[in-house]
Protein backbone atom coordinates (compact mmCIF):
# COMPACT_ATOMS: atom_id res chain seq x y z
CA UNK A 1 104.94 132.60 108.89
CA UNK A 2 102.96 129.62 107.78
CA UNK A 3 102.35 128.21 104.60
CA UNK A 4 99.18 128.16 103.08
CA UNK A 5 97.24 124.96 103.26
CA UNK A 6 95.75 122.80 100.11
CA UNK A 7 93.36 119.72 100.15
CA UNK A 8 93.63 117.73 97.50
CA UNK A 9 90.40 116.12 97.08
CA UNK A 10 89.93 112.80 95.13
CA UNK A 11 86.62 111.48 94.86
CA UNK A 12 86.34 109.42 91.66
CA UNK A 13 87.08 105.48 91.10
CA UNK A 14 90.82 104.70 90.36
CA UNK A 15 90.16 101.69 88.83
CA UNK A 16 88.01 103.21 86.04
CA UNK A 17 89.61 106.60 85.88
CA UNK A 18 92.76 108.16 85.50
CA UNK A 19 91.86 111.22 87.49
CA UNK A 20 93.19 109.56 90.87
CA UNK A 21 96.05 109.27 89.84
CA UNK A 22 96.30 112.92 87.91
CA UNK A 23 95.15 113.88 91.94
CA UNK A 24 97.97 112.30 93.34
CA UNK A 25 100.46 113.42 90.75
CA UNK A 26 99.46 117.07 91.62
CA UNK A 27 99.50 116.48 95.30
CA UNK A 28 103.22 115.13 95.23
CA UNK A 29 104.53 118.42 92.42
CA UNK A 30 102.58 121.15 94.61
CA UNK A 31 104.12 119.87 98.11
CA UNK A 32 107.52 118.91 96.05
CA UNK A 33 107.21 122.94 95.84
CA UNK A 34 107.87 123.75 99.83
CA UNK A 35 105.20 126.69 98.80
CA UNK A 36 102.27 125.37 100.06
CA UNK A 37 101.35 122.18 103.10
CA UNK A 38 99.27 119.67 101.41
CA UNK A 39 96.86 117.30 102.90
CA UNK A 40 95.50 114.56 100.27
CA UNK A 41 91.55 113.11 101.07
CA UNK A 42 90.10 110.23 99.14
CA UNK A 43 86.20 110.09 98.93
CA UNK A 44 84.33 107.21 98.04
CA UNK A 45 85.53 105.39 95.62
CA UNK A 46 89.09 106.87 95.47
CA UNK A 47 90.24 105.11 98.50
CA UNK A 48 90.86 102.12 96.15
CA UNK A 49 94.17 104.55 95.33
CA UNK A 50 95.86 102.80 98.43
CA UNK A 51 95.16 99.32 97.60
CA UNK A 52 97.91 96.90 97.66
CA UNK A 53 98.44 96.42 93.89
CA UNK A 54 98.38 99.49 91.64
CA UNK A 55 98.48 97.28 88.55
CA UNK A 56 94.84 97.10 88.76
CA UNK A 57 94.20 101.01 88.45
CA UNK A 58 93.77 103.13 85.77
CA UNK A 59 97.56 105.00 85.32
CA UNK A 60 99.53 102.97 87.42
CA UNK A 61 102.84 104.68 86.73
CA UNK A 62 101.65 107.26 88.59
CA UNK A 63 100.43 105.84 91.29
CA UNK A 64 104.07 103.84 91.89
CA UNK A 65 106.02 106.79 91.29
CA UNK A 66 103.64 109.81 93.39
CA UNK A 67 102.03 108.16 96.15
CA UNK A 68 105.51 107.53 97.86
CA UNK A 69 106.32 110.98 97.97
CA UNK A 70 102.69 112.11 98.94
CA UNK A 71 102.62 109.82 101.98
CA UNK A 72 106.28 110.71 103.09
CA UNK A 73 104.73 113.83 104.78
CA UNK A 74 104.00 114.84 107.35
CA UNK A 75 100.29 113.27 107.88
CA UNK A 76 98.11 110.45 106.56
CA UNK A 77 96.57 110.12 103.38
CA UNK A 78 93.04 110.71 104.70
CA UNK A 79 90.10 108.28 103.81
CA UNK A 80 86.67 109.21 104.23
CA UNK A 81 84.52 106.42 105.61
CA UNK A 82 82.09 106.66 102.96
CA UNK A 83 84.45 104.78 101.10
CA UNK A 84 83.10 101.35 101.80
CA UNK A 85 85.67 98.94 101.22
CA UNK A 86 87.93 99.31 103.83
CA UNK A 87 89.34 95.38 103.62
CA UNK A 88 90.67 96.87 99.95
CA UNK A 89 93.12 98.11 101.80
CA UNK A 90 94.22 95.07 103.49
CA UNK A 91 97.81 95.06 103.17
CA UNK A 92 98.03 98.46 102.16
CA UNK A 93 101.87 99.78 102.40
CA UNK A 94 100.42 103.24 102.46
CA UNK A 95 99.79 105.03 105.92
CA UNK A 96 96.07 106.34 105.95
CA UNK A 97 93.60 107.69 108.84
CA UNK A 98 90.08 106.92 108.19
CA UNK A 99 87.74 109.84 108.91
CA UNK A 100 84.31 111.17 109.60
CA UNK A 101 82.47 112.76 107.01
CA UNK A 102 82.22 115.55 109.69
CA UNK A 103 86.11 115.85 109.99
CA UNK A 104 86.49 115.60 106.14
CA UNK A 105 84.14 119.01 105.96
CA UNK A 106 86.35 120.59 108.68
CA UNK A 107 89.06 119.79 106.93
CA UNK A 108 87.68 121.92 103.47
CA UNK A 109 86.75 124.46 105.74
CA UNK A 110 90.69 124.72 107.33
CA UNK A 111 92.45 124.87 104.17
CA UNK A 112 93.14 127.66 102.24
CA UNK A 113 92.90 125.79 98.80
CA UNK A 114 91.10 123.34 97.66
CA UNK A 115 91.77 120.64 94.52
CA UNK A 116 88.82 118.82 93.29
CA UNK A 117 89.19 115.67 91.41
């Protein structure tokens, strides 16, 4: 039997809000759980979450302490290209797979649940 699937989607600005990192907090405690496979997407803005330096985002403790277990699984941290910026991420330690915005709607459509920050 499979587990059920959650997206966690982020789609607001790290650097000005602490929801990205609330996102990634979540994402890290629900697949900590073994109950359910999570996949994490960041949308717009949000992809600053895997910049180099998290001392320049809103929350960074969480950030530091939750993105290392999020990207330990089994898949990327996904990155929608209509985030921008993508040399912000220059130097990145984080492992991430830029995607269509096509393949970012397939991949609401294939999970079971869906987080929306």
């Amino acid at each position: 039997m499979s587990l059920p699937r959650t997206l966690v989607l982020i789609e607001t600005d790290p650097r000005t809000s602490a929801r990205p990192a609330e996102g990634i907090r979540i994402a890290a405690g629900i697949g900590a759980w073994r109950k359910t496979d999570v996949t994490l997407l960041l949308r717009g803005p949000a992809g600053y979450s895997l910049q180099e330096y998290a001392d320049e985002l809103v929350d960074e403790d969480n950030f530091t302490h939750y993105l290392p277990i999020v990207v330990e699984g089994p898949r990327p941290v996904y990155v929608e290209e209509s985030f921008g910026d993508l040399a912000a991420l220059e130097g990145s330690p984080w492992k991430y797979e830029v995607i269509s915005r096509q393949r970012a709607a397939q991949l609401v459509r294939e999970n079971d649940y869906l987080i929306r920050l």
